[in-house]
PDB file of N, CA and C in Angstrom:
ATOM      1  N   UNK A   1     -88.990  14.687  68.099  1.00  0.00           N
ATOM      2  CA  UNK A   1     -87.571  14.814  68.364  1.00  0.00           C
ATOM      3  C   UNK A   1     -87.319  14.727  69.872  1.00  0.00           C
ATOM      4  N   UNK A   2     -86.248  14.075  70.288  1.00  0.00           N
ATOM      5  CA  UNK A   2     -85.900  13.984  71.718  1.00  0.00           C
ATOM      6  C   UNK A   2     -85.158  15.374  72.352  1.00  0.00           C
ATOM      7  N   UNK A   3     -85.979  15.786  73.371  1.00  0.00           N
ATOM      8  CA  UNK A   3     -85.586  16.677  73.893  1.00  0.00           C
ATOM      9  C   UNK A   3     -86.072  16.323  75.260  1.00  0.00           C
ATOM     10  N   UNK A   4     -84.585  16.842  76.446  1.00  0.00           N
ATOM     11  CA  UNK A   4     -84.378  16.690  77.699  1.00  0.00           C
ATOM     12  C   UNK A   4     -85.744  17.325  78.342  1.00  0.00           C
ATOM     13  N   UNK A   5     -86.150  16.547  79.367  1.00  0.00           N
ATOM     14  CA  UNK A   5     -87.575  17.088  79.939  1.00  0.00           C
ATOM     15  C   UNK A   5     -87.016  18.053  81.306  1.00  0.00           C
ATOM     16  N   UNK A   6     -85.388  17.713  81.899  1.00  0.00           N
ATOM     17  CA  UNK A   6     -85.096  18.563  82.794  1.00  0.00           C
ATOM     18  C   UNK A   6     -83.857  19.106  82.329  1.00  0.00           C
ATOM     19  N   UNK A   7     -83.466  19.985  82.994  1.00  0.00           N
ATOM     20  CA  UNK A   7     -82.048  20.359  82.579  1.00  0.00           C
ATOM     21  C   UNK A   7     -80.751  19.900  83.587  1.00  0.00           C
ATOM     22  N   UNK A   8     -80.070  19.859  82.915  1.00  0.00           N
ATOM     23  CA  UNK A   8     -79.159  18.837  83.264  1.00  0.00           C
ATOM     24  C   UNK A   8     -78.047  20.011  84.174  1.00  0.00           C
ATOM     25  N   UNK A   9     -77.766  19.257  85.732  1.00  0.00           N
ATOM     26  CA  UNK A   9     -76.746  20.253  86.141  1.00  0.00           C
ATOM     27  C   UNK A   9     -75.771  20.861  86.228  1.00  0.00           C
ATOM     28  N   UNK A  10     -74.548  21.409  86.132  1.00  0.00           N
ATOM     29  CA  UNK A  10     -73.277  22.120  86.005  1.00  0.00           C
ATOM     30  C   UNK A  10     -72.108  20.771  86.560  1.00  0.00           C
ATOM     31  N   UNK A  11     -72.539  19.854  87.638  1.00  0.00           N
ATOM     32  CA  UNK A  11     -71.635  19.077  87.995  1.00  0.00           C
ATOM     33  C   UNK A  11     -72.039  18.368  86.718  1.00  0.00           C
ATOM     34  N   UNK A  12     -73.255  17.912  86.660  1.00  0.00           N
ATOM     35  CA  UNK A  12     -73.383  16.549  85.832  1.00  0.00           C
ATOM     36  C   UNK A  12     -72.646  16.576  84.319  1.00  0.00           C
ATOM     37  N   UNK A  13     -72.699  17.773  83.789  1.00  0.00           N
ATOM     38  CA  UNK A  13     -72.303  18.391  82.897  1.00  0.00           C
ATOM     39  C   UNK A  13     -70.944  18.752  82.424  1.00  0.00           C
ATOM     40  N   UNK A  14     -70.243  19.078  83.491  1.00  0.00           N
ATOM     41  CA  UNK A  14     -69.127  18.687  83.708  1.00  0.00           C
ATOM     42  C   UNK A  14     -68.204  17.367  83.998  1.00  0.00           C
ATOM     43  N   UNK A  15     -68.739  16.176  84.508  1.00  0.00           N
ATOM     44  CA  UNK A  15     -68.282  15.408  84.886  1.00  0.00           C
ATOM     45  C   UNK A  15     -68.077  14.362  83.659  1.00  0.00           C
ATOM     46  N   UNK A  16     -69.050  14.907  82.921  1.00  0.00           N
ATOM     47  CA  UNK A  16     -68.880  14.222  81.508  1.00  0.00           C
ATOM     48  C   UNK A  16     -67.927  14.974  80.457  1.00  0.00           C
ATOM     49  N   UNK A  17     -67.721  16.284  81.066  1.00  0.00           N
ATOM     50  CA  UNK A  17     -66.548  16.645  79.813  1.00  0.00           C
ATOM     51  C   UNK A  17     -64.770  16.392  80.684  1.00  0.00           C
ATOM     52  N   UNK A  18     -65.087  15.511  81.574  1.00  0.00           N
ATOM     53  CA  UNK A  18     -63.471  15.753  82.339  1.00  0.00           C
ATOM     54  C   UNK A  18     -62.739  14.846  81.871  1.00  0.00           C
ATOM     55  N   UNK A  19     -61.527  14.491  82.304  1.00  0.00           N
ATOM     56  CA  UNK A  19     -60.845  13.684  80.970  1.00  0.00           C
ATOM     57  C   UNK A  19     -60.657  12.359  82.481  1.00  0.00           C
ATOM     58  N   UNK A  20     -61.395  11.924  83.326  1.00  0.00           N
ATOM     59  CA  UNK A  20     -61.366  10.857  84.377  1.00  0.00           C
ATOM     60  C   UNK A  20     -61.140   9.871  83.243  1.00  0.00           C
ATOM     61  N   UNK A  21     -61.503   9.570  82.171  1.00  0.00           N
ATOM     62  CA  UNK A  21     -62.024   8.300  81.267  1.00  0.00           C
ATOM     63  C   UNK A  21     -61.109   8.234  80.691  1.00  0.00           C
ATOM     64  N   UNK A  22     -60.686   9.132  80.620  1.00  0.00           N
ATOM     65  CA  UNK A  22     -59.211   8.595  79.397  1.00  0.00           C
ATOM     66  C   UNK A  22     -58.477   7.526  79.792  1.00  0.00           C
ATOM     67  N   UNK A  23     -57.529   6.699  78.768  1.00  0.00           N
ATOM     68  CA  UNK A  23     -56.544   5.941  79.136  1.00  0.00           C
ATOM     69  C   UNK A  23     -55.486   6.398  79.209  1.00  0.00           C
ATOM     70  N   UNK A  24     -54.844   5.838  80.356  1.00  0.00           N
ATOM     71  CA  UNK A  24     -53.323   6.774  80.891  1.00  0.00           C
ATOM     72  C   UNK A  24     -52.368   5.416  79.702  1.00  0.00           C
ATOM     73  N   UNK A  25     -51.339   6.090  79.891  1.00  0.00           N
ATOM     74  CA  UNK A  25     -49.976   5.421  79.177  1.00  0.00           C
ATOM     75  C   UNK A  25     -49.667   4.222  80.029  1.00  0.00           C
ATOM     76  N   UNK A  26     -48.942   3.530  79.544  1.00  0.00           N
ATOM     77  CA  UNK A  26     -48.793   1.985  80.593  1.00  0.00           C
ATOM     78  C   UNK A  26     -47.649   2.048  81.032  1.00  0.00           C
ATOM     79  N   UNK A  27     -47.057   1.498  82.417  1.00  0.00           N
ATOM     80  CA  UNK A  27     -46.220   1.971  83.295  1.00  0.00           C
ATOM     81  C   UNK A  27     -45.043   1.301  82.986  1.00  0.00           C
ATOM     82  N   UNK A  28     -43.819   2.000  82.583  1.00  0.00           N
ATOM     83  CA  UNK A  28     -42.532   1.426  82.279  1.00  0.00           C
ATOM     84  C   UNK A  28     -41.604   1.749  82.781  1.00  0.00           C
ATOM     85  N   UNK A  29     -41.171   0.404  83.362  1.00  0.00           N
ATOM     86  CA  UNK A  29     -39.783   0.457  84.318  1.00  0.00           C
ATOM     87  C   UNK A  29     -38.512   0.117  83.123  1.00  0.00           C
ATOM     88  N   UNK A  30     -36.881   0.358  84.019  1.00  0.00           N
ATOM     89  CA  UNK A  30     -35.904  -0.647  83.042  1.00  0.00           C
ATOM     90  C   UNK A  30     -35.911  -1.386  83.828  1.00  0.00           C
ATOM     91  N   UNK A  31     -35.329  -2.357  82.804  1.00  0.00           N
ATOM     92  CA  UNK A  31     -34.837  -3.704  83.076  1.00  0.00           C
ATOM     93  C   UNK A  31     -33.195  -3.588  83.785  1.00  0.00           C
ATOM     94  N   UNK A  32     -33.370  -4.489  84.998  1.00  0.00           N
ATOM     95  CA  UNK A  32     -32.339  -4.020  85.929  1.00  0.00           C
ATOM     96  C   UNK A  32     -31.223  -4.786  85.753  1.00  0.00           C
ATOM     97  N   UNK A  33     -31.493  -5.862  84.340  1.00  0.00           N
ATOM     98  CA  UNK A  33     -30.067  -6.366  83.971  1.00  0.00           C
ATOM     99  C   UNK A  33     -29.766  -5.512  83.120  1.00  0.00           C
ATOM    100  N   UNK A  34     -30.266  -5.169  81.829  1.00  0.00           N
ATOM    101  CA  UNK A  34     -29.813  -4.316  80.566  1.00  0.00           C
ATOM    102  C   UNK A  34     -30.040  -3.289  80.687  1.00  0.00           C
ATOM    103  N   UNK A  35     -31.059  -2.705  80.848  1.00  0.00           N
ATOM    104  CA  UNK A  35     -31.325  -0.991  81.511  1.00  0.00           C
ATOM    105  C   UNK A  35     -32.097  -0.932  80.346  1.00  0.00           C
ATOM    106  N   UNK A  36     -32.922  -2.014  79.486  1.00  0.00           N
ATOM    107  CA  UNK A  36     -33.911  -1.710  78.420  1.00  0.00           C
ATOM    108  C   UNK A  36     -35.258  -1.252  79.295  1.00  0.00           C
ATOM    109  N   UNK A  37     -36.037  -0.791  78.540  1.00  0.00           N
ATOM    110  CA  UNK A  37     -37.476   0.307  78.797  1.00  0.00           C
ATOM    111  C   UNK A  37     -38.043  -1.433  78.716  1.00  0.00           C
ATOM    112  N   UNK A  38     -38.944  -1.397  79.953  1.00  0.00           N
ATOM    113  CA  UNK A  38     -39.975  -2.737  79.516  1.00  0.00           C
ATOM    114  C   UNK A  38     -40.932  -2.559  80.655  1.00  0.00           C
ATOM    115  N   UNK A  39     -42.137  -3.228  80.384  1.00  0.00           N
ATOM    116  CA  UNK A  39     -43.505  -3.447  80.787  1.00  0.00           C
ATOM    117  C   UNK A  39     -43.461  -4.232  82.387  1.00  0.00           C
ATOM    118  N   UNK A  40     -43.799  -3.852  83.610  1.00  0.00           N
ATOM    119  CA  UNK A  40     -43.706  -4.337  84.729  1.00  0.00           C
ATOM    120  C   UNK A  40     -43.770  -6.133  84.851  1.00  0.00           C
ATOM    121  N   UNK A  41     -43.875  -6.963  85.355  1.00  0.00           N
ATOM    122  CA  UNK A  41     -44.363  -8.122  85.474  1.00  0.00           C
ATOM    123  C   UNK A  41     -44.122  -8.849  84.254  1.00  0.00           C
ATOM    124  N   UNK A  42     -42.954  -8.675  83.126  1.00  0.00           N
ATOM    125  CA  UNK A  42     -43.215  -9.024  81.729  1.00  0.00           C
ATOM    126  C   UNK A  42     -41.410  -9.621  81.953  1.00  0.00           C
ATOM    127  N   UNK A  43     -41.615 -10.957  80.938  1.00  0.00           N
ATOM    128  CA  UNK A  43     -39.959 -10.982  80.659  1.00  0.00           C
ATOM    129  C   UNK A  43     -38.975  -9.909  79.856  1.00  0.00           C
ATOM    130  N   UNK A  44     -38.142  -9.487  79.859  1.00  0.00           N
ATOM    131  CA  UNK A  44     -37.317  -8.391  79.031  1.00  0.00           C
ATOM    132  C   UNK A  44     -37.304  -8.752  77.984  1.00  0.00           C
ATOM    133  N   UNK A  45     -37.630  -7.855  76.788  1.00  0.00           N
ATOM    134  CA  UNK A  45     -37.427  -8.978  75.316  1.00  0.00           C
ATOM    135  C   UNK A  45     -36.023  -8.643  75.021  1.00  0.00           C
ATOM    136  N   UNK A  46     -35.373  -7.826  75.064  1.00  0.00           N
ATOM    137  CA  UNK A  46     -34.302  -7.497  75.202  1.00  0.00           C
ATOM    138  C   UNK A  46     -32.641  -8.782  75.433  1.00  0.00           C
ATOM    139  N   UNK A  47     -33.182  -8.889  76.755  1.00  0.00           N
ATOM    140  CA  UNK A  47     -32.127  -9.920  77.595  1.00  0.00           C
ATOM    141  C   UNK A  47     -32.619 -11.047  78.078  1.00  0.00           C
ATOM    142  N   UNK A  48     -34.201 -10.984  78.258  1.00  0.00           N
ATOM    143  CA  UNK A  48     -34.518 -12.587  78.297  1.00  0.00           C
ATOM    144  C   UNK A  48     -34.894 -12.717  79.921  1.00  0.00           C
ATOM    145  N   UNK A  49     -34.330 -11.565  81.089  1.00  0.00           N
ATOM    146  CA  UNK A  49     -34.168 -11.657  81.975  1.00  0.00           C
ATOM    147  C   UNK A  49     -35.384 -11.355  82.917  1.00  0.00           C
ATOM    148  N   UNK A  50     -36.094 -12.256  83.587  1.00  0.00           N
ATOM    149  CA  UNK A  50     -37.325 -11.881  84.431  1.00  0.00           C
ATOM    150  C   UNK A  50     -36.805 -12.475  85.842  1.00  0.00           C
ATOM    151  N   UNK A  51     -36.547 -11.051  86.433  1.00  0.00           N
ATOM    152  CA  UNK A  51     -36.697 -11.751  88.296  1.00  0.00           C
ATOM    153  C   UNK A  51     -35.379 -12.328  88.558  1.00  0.00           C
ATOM    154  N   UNK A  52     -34.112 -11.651  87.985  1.00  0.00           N
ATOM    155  CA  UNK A  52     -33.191 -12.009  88.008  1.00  0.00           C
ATOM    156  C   UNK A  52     -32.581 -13.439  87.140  1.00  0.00           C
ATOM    157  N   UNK A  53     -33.354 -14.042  87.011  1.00  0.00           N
ATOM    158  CA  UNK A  53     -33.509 -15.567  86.703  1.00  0.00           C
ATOM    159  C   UNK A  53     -33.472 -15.302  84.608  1.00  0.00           C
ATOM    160  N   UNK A  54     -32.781 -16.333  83.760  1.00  0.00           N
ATOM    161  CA  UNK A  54     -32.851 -16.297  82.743  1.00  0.00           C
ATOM    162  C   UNK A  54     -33.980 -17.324  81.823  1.00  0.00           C
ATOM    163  N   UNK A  55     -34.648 -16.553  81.264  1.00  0.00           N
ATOM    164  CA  UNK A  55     -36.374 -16.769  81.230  1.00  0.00           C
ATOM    165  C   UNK A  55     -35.888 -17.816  79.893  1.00  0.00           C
ATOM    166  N   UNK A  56     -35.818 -16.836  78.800  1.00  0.00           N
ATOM    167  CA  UNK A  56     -35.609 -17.132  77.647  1.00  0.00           C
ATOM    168  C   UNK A  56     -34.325 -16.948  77.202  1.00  0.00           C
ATOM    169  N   UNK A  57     -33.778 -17.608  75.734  1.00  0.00           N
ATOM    170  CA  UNK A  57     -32.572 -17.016  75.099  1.00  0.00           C
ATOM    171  C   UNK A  57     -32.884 -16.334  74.403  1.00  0.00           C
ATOM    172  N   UNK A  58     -32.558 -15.046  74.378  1.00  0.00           N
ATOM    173  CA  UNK A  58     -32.027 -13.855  73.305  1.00  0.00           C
ATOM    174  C   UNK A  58     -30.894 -14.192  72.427  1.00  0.00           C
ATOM    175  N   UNK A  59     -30.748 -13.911  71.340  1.00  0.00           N
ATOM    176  CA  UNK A  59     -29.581 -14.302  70.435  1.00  0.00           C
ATOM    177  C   UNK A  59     -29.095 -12.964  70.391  1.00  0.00           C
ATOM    178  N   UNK A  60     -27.729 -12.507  70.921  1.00  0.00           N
ATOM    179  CA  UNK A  60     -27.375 -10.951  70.981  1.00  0.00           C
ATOM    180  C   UNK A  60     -26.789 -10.394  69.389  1.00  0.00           C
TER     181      UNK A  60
END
């Protein structure tokens, strides 16, 4: 059976139960034509609107 030949230290030990690894939530701005919740760098699905400029048509 595998068993540790040293013992393992209080940082090391810790550093593996800290939550550094987790995934955070993804960062959401509004959209500064409609004021919809949307994804940075992304067209609005909403209004269509990326960068002021009209990306796509939305059918309202």
């Amino acid at each position: 059976m595998a068993v540790p030949k040293r013992k393992h230290s209080k940082a090391r030990r810790d550093k593996r139960r800290s939550n550094v690894w987790k995934i955070e939530a993804p960062a959401i701005i509004k959209c500064p034509q409609c004021g919809e919740f949307k994804l940075p760098h992304r067209v609005c699905k909403a209004c269509g609107f990326y960068n002021g400029r009209e990306i796509i048509k939305v059918e309202a």
